[in-house]
Every structure is written in structure tokens, then in C-alpha cells.
PDB file of N, CA and C in Angstrom:
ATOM      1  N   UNK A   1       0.839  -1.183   0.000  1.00  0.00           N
ATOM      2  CA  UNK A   1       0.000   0.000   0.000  1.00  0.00           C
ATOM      3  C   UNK A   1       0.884   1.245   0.000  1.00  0.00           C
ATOM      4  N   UNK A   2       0.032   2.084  -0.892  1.00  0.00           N
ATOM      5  CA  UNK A   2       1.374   3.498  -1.088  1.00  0.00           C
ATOM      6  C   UNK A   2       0.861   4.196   0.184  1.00  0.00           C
ATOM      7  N   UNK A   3       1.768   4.809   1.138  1.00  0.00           N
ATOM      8  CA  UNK A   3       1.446   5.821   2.475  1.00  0.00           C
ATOM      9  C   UNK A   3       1.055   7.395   1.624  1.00  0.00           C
ATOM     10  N   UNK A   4       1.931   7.744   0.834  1.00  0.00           N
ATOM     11  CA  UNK A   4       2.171   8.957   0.228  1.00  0.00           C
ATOM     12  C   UNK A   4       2.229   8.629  -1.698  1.00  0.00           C
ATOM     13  N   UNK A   5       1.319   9.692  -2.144  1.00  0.00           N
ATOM     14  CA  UNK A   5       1.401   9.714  -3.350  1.00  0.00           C
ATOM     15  C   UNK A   5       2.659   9.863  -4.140  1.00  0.00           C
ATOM     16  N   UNK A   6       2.902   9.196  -5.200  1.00  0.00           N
ATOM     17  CA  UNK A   6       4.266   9.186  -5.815  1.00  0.00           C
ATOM     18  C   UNK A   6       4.815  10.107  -6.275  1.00  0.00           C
ATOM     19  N   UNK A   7       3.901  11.324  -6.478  1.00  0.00           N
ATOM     20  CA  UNK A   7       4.227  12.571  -6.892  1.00  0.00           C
ATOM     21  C   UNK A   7       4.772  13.759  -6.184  1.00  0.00           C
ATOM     22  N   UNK A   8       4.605  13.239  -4.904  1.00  0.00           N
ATOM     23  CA  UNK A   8       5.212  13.595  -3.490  1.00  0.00           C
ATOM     24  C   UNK A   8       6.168  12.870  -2.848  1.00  0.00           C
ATOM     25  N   UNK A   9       6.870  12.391  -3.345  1.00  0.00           N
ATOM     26  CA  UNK A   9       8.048  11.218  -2.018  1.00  0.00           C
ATOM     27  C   UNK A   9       9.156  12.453  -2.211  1.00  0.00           C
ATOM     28  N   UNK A  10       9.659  13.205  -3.712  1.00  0.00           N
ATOM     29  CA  UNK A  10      10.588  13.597  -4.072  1.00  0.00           C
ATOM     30  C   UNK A  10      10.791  15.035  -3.374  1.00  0.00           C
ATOM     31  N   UNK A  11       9.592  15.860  -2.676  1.00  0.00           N
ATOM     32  CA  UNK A  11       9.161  16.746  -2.434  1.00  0.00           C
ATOM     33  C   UNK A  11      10.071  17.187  -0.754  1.00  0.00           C
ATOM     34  N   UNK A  12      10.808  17.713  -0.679  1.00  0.00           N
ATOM     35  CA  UNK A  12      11.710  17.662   0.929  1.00  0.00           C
ATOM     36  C   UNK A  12      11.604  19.058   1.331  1.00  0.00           C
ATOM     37  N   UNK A  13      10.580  19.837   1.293  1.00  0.00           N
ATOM     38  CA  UNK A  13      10.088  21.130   1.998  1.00  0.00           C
ATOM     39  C   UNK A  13       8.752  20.537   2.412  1.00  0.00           C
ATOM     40  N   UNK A  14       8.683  20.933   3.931  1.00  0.00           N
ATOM     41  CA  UNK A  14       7.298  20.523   4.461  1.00  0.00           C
ATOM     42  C   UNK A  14       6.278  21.457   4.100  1.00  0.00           C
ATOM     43  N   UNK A  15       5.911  22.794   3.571  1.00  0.00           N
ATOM     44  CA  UNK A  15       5.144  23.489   2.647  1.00  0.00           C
ATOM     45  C   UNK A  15       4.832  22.450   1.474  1.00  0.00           C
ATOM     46  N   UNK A  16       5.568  22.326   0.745  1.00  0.00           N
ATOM     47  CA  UNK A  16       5.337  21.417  -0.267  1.00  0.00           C
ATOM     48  C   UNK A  16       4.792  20.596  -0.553  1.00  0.00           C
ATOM     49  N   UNK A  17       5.397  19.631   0.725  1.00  0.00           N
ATOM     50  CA  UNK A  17       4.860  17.902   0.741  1.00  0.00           C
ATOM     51  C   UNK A  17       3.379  18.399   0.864  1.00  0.00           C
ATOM     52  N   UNK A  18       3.156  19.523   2.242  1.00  0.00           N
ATOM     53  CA  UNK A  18       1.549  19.174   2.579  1.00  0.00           C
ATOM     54  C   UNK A  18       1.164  19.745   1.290  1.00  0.00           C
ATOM     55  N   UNK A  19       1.169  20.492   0.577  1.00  0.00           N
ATOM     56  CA  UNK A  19       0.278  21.094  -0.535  1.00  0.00           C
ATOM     57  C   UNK A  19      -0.132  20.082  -0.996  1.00  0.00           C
ATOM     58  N   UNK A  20       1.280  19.134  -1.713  1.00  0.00           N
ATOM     59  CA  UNK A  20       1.130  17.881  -2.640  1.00  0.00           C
ATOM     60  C   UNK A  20       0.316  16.911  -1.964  1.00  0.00           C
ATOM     61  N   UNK A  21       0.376  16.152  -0.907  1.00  0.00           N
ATOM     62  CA  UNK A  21      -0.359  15.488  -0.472  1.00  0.00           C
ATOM     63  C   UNK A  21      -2.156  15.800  -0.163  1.00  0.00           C
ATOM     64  N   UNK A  22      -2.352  17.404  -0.018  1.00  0.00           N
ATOM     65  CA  UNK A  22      -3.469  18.046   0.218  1.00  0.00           C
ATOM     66  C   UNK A  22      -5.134  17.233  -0.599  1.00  0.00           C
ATOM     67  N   UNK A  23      -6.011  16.714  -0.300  1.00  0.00           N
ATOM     68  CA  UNK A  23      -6.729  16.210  -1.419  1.00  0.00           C
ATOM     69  C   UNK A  23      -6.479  14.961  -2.088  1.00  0.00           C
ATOM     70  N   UNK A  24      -5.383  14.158  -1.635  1.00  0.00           N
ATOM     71  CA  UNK A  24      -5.269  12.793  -1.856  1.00  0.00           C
ATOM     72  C   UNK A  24      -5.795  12.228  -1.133  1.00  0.00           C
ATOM     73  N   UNK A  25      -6.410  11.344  -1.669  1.00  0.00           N
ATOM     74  CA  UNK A  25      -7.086  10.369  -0.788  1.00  0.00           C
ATOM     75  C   UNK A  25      -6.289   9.129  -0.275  1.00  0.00           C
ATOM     76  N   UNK A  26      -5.103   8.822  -1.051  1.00  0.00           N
ATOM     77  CA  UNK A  26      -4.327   7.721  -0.257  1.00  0.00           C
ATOM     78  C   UNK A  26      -2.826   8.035  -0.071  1.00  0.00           C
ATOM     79  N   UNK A  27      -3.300   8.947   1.470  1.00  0.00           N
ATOM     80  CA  UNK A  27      -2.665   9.600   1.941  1.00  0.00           C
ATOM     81  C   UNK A  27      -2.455   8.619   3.612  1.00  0.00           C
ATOM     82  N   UNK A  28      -1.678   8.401   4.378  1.00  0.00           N
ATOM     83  CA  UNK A  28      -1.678   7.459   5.259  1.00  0.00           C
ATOM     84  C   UNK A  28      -2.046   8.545   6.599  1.00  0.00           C
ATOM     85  N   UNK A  29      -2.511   8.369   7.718  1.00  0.00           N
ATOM     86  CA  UNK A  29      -2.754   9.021   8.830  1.00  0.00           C
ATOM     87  C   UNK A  29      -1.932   9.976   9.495  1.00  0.00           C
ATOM     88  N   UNK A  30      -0.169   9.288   9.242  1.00  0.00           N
ATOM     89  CA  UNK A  30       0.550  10.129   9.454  1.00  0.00           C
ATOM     90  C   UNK A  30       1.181  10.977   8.809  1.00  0.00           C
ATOM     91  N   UNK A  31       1.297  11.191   7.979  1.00  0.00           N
ATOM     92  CA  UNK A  31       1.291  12.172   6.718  1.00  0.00           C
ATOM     93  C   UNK A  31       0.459  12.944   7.013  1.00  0.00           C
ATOM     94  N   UNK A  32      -0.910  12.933   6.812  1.00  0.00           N
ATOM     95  CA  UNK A  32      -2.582  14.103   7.125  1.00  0.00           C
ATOM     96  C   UNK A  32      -1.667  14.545   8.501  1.00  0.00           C
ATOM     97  N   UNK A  33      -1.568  14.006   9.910  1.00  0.00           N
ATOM     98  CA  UNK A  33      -0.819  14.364  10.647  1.00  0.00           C
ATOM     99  C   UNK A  33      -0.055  15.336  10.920  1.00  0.00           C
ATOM    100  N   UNK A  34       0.851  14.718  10.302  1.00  0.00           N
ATOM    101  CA  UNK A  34       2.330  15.396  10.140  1.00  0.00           C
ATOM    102  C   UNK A  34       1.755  16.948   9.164  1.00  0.00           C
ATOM    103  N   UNK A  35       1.176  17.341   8.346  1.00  0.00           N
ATOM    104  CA  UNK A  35       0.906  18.039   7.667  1.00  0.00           C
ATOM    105  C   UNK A  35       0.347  19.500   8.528  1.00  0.00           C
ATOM    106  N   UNK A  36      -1.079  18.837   9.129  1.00  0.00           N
ATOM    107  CA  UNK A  36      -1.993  19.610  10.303  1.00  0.00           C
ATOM    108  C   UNK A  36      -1.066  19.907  11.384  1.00  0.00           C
ATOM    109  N   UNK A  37       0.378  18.905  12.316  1.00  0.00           N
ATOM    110  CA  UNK A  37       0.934  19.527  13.246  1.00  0.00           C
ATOM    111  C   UNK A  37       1.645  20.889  12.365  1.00  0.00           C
ATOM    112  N   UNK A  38       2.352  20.773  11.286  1.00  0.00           N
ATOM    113  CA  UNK A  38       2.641  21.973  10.331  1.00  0.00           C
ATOM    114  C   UNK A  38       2.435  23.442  10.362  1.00  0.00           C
ATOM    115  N   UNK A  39       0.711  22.840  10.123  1.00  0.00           N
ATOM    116  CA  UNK A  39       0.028  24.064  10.378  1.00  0.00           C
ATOM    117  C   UNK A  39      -0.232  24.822  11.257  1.00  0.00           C
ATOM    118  N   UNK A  40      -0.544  24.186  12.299  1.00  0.00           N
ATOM    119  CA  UNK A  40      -1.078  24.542  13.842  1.00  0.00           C
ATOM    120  C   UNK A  40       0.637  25.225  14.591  1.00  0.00           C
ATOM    121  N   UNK A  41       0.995  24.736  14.069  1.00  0.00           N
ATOM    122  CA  UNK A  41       2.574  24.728  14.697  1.00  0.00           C
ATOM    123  C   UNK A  41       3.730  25.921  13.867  1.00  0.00           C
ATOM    124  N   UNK A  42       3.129  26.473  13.014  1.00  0.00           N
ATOM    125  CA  UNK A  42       3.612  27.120  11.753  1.00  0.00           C
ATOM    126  C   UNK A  42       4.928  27.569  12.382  1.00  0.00           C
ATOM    127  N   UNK A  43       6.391  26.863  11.510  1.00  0.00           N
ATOM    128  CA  UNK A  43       7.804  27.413  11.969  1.00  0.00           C
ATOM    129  C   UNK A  43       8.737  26.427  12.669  1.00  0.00           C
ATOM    130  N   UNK A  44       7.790  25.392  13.598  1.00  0.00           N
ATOM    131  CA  UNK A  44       8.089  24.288  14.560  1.00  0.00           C
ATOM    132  C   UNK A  44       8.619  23.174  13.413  1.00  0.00           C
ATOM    133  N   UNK A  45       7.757  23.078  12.722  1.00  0.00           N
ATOM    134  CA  UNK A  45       8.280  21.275  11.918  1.00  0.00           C
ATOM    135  C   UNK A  45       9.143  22.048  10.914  1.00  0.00           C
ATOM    136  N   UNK A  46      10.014  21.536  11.372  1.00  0.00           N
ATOM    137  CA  UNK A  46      10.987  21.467  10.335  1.00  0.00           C
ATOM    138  C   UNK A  46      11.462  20.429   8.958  1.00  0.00           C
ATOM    139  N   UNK A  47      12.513  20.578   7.894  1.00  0.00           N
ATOM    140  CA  UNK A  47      12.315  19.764   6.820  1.00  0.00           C
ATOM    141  C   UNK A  47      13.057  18.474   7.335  1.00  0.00           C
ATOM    142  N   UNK A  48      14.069  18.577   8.482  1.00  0.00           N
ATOM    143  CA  UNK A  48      14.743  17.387   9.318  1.00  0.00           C
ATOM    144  C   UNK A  48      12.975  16.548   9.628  1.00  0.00           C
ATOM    145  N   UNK A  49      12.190  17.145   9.998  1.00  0.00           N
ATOM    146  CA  UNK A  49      11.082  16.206  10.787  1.00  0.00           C
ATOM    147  C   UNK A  49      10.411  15.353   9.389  1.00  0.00           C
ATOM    148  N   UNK A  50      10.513  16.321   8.293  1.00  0.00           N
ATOM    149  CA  UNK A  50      10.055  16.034   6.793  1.00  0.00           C
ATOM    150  C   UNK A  50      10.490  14.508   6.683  1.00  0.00           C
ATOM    151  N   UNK A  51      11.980  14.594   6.984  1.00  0.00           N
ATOM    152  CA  UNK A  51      13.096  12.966   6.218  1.00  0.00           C
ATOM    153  C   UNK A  51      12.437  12.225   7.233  1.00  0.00           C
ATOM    154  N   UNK A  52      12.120  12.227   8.147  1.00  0.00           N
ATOM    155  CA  UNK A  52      12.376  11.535   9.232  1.00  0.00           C
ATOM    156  C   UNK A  52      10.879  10.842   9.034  1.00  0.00           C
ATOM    157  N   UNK A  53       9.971  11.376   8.392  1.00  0.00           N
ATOM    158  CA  UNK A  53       8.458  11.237   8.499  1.00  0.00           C
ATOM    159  C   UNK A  53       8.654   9.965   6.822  1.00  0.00           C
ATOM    160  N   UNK A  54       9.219  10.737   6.127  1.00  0.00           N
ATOM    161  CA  UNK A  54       9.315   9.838   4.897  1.00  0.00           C
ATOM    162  C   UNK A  54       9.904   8.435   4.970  1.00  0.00           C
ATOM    163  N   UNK A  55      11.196   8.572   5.668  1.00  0.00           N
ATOM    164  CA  UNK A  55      11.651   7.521   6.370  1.00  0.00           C
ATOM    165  C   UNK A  55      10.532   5.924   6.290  1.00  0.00           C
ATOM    166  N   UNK A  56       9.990   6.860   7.648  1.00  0.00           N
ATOM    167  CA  UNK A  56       8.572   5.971   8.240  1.00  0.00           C
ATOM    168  C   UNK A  56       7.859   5.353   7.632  1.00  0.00           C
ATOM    169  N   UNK A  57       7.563   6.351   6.617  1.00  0.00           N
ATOM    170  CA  UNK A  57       6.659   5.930   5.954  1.00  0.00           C
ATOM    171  C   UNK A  57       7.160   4.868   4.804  1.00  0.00           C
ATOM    172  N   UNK A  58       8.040   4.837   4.233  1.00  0.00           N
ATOM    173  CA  UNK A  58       9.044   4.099   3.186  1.00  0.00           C
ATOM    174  C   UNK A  58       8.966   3.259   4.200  1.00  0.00           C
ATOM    175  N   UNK A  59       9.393   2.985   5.394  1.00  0.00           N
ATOM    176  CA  UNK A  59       9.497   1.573   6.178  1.00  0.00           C
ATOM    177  C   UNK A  59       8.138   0.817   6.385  1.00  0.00           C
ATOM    178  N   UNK A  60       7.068   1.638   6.390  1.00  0.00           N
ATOM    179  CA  UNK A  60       5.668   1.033   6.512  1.00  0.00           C
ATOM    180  C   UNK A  60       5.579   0.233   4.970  1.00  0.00           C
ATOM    181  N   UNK A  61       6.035   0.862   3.403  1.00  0.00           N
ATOM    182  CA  UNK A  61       5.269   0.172   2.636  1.00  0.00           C
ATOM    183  C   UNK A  61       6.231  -0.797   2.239  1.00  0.00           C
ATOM    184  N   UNK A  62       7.397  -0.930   2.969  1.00  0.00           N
ATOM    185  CA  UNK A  62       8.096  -1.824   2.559  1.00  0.00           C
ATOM    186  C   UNK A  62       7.974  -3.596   3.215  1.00  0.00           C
ATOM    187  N   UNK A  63       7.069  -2.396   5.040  1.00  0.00           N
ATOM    188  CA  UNK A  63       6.624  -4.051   5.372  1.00  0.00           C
ATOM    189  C   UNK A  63       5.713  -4.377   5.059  1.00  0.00           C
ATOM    190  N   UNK A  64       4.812  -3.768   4.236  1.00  0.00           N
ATOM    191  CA  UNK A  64       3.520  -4.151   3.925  1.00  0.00           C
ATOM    192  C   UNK A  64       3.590  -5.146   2.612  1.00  0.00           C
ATOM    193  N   UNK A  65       4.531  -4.807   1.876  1.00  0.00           N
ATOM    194  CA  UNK A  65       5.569  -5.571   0.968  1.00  0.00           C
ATOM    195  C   UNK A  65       5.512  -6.864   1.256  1.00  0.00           C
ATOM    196  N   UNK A  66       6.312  -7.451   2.480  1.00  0.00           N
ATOM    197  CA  UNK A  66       6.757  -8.227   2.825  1.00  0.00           C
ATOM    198  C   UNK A  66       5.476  -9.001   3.111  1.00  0.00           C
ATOM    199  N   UNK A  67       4.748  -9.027   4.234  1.00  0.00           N
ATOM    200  CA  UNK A  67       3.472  -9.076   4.333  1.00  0.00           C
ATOM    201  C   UNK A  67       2.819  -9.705   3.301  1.00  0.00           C
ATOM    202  N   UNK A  68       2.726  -8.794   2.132  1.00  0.00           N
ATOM    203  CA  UNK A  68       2.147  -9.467   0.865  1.00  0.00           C
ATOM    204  C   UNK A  68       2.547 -10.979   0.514  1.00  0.00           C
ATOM    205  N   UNK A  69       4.052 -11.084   0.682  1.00  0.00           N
ATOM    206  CA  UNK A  69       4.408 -12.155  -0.118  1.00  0.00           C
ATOM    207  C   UNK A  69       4.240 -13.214   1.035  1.00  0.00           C
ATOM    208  N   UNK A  70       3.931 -14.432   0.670  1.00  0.00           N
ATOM    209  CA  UNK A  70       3.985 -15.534   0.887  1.00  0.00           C
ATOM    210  C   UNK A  70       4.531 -17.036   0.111  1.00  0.00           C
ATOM    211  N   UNK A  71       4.961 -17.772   1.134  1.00  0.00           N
ATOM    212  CA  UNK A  71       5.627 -19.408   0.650  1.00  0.00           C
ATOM    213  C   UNK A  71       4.383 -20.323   0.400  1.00  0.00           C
ATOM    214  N   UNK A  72       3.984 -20.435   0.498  1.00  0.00           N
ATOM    215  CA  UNK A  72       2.372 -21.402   0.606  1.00  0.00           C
ATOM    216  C   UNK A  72       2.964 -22.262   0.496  1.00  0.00           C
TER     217      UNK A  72
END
């Protein structure tokens, strides 16, 4: 499962990402998240919190990956 739209992974300003992600619908919880603390917080999240969030999220669809496959 994609966390973040593909048109957004490349995106490393947190202005950005949230725009891009804004209106996607398969957008993962923490992303919408991460976006809204942004806002509320305007100045606080920084683009270090950006990598760190992508990170996460790259580690979520990679186990979901794994997950998928099976030996039967």
C-alpha cells in the first residue's frame, strides 16, 4: 500500500509535501498528521522532521511488501 502519493516522495520542503499530499485520498494518517501539526505549529516542523516522516513511511510500505508475499 502506497502511504504517500508518488508525486510527493521527491518533495523535501514541508510546505510542499503538505500542498502535494493536500486532497489525496491515499494519503496514510501520518502524513494528514504530520501536515496539520505543520500548520497549527507554523515554523516548529521542520524539513529534518520532513526525512524523518518519509523515512517511516518508506518503512511502513516496505513491510507491507513483505506481508504481501507468501511461501504457501
Amino acid at each position: 500500500m502506497r502511504t504517500v502519493p508518488e508525486k510527493c516522495e521527491d518533495i523535501n520542503t514541508v510546505t510542499s509535501f503538505c500542498d502535494c499530499i493536500s486532497g489525496e485520498e491515499a494519503v496514510d494518517a501520518a502524513a494528514k498528521g504530520f501536515c496539520k501539526r505543520a500548520a497549527d505549529n507554523s515554523g516548529s516542523v521542520i524539513g529534518d522532521d520532513l526525512v524523518e516522516l518519509k523515512k517511516a513511511l518508506k518503512d511502513m510500505e516496505e513491510s507491507d511488501l513483505d506481508e504481501d508475499c507468501c511461501e504457501c
